[in-house]
PDB file of N, CA and C in Angstrom:
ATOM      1  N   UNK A   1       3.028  -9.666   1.832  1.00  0.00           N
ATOM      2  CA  UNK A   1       2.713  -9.415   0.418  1.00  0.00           C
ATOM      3  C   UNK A   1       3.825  -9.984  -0.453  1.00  0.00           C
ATOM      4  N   UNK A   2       3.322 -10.455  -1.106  1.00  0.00           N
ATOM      5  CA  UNK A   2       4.447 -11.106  -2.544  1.00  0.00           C
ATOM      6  C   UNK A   2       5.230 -10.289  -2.758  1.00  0.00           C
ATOM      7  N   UNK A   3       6.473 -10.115  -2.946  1.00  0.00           N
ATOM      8  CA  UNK A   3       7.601  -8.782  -3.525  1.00  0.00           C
ATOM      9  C   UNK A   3       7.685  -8.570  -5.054  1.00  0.00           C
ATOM     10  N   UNK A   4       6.890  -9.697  -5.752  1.00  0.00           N
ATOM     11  CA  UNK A   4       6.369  -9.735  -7.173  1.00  0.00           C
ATOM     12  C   UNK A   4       5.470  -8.426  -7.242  1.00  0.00           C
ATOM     13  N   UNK A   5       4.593  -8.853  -6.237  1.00  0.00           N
ATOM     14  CA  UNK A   5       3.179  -7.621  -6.640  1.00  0.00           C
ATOM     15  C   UNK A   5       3.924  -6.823  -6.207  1.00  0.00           C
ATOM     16  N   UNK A   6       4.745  -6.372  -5.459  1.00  0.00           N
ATOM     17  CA  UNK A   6       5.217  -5.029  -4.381  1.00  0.00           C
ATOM     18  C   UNK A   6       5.985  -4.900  -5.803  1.00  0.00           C
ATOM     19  N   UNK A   7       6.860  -5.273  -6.271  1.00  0.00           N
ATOM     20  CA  UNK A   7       7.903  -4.421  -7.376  1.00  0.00           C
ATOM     21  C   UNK A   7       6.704  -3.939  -8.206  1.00  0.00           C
ATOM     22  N   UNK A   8       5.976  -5.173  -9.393  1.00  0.00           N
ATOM     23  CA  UNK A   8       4.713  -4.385 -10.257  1.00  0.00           C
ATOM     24  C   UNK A   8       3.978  -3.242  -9.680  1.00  0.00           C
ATOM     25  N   UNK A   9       4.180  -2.687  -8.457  1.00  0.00           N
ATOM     26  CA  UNK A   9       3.090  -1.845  -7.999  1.00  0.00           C
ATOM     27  C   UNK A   9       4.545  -0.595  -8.130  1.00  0.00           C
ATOM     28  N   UNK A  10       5.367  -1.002  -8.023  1.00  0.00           N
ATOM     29  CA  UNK A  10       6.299   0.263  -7.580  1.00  0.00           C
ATOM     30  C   UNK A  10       6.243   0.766  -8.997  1.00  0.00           C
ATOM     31  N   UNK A  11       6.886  -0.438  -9.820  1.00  0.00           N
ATOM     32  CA  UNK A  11       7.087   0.316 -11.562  1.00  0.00           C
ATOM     33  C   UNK A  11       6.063   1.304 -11.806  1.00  0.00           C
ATOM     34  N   UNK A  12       4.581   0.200 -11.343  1.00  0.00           N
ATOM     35  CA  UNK A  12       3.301   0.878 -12.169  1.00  0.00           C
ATOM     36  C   UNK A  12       3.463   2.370 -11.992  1.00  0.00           C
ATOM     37  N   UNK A  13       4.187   2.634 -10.963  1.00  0.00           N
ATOM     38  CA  UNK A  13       4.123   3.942 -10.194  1.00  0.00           C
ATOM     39  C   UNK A  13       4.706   4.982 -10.614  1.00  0.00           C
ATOM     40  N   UNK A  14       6.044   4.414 -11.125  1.00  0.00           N
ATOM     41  CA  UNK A  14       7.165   5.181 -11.506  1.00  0.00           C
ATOM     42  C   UNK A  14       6.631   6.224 -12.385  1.00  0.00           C
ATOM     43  N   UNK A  15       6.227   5.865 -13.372  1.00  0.00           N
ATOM     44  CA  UNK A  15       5.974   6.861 -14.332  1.00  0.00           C
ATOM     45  C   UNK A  15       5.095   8.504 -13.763  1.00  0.00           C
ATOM     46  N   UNK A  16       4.498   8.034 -12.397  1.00  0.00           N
ATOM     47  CA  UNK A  16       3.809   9.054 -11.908  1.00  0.00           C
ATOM     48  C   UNK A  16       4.936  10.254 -10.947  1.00  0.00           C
ATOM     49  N   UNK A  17       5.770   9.536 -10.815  1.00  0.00           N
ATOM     50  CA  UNK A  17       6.649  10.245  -9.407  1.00  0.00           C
ATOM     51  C   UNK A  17       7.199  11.365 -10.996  1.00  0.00           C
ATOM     52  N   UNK A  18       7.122  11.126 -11.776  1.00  0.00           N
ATOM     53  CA  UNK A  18       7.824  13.279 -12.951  1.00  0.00           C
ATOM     54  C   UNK A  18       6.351  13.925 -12.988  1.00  0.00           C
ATOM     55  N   UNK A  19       5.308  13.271 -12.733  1.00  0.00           N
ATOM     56  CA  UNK A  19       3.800  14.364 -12.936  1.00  0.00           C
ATOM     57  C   UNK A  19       4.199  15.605 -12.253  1.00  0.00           C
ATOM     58  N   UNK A  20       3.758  16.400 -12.396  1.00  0.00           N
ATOM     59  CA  UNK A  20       3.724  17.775 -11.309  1.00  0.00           C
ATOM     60  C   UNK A  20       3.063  17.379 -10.262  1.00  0.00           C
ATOM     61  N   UNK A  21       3.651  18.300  -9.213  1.00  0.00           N
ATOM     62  CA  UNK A  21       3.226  17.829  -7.131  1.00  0.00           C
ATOM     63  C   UNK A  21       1.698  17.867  -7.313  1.00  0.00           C
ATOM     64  N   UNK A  22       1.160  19.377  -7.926  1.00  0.00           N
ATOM     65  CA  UNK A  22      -0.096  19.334  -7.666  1.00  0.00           C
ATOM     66  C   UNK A  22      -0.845  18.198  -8.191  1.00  0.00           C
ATOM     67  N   UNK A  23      -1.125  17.569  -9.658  1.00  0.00           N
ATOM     68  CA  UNK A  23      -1.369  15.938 -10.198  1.00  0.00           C
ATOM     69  C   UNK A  23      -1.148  14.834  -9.097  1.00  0.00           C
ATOM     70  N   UNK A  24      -0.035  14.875  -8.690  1.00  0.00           N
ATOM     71  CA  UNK A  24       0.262  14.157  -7.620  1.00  0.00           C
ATOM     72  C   UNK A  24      -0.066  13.904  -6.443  1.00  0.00           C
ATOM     73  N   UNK A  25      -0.506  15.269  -6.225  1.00  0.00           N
ATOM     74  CA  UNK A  25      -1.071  15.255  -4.302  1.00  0.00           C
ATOM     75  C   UNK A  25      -2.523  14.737  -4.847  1.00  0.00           C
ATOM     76  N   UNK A  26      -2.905  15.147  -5.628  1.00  0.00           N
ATOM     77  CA  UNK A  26      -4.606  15.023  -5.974  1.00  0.00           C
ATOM     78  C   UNK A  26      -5.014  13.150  -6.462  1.00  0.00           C
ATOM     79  N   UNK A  27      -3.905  12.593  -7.229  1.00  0.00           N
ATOM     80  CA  UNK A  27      -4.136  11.134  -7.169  1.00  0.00           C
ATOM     81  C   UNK A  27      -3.378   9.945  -6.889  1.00  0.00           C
ATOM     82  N   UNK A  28      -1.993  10.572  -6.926  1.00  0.00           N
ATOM     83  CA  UNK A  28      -1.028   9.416  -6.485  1.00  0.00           C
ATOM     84  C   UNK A  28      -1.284   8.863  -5.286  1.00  0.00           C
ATOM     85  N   UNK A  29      -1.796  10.349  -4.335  1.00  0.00           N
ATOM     86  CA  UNK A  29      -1.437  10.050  -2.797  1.00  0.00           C
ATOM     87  C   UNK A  29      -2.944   9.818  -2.210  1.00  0.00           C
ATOM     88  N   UNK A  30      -3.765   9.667  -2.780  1.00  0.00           N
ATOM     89  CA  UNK A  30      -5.150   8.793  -2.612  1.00  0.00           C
ATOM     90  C   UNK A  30      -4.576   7.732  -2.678  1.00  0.00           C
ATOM     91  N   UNK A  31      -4.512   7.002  -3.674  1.00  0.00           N
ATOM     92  CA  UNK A  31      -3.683   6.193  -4.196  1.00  0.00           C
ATOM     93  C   UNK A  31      -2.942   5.267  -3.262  1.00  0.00           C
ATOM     94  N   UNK A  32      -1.857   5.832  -2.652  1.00  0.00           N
ATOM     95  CA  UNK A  32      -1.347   5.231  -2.052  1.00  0.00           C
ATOM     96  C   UNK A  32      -2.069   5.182  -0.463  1.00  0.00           C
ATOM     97  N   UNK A  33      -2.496   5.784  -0.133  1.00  0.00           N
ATOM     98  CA  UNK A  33      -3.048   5.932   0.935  1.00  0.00           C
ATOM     99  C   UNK A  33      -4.087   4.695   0.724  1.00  0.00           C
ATOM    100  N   UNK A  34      -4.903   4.490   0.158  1.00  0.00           N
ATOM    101  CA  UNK A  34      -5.892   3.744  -0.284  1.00  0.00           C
ATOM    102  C   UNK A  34      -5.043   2.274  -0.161  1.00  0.00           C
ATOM    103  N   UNK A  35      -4.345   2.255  -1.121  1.00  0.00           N
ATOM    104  CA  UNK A  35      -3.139   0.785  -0.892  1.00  0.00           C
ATOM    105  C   UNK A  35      -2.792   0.694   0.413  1.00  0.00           C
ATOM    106  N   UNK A  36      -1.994   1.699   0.946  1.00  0.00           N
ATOM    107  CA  UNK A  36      -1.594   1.195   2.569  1.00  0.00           C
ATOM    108  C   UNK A  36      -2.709   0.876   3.200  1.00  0.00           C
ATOM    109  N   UNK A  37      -4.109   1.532   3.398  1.00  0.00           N
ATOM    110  CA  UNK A  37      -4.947   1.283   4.323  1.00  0.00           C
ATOM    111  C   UNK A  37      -5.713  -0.321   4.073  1.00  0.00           C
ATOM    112  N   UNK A  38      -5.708  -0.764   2.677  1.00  0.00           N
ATOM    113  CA  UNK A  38      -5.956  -2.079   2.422  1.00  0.00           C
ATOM    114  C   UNK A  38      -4.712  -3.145   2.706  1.00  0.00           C
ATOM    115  N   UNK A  39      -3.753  -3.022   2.694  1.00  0.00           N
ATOM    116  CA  UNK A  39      -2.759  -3.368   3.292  1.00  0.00           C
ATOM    117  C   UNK A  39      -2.279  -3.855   4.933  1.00  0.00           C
ATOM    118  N   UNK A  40      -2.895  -2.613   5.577  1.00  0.00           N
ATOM    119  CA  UNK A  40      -3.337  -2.296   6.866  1.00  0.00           C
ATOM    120  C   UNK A  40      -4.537  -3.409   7.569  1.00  0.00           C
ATOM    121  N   UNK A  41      -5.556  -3.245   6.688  1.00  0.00           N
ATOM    122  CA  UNK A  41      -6.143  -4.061   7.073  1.00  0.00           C
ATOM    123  C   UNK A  41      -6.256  -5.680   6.684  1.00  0.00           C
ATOM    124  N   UNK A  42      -5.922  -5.901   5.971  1.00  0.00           N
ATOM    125  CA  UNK A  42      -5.609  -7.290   5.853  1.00  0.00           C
ATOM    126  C   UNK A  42      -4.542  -7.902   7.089  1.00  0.00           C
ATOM    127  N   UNK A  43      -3.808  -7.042   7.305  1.00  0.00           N
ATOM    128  CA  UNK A  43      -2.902  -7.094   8.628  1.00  0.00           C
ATOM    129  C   UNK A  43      -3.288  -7.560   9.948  1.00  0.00           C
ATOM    130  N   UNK A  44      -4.504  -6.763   9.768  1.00  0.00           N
ATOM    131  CA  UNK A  44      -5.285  -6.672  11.535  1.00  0.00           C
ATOM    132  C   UNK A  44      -5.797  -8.165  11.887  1.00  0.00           C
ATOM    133  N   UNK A  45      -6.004  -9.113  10.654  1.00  0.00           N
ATOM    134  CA  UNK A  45      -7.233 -10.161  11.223  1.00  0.00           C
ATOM    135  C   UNK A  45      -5.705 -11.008  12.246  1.00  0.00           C
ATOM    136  N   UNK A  46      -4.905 -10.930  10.768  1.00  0.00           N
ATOM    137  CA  UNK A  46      -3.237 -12.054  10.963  1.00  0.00           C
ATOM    138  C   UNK A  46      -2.989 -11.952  12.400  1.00  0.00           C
ATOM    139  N   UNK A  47      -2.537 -10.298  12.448  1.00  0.00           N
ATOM    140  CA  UNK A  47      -2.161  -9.645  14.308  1.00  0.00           C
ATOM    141  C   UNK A  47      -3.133 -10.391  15.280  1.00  0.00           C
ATOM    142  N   UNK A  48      -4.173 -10.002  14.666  1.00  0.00           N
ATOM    143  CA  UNK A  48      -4.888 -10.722  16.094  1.00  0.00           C
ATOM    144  C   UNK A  48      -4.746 -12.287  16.238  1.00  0.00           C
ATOM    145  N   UNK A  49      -5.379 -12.889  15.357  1.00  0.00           N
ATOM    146  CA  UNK A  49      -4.842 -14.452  15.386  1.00  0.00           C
ATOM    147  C   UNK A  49      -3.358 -14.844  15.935  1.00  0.00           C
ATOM    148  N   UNK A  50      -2.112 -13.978  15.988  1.00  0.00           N
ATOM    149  CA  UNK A  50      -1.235 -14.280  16.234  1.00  0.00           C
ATOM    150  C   UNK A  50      -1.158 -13.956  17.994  1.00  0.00           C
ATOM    151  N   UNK A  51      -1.368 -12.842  18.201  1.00  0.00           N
ATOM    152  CA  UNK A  51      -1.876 -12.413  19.594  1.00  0.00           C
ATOM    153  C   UNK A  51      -2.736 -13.544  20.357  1.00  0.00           C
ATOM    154  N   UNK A  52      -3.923 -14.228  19.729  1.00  0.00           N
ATOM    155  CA  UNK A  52      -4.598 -14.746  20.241  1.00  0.00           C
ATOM    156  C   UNK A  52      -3.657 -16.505  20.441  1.00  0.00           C
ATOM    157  N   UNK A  53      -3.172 -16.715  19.230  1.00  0.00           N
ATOM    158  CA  UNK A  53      -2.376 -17.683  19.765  1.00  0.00           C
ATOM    159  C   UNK A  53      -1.005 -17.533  20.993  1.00  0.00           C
ATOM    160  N   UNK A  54      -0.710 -16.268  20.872  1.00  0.00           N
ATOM    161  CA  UNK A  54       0.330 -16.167  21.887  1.00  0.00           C
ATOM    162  C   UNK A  54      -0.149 -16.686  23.262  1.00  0.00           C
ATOM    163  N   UNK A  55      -1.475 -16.273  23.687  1.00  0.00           N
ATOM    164  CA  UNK A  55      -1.822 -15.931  25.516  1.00  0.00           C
ATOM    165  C   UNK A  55      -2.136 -17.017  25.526  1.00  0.00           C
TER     166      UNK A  55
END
């Protein structure tokens, strides 16, 4: 991932990490969860192609 988009995503964020926990558990951490798992998977095709070139 670009470290461009990775910083814009952190700032965007910042302002959320003073909400109260409960605000927080309810959308930040969808949120991020949602980002890692798209993250995640964009990962999987690369891994394998790289795997597959290894053998």
């Amino acid at each position: 991932m670009d470290v461009r988009v990775e910083v814009a995503f952190v700032t965007f964020l910042a302002p959320f990490e003073t909400l109260p926990a409960a605000v927080r558990d309810v959308f930040v951490d969808p949120a991020f969860a949602f980002f890692f798992a798209v993250a995640f998977l964009r990962l999987v095709p690369f891994l394998a192609a790289v795997m597959a070139a290894g053998q």
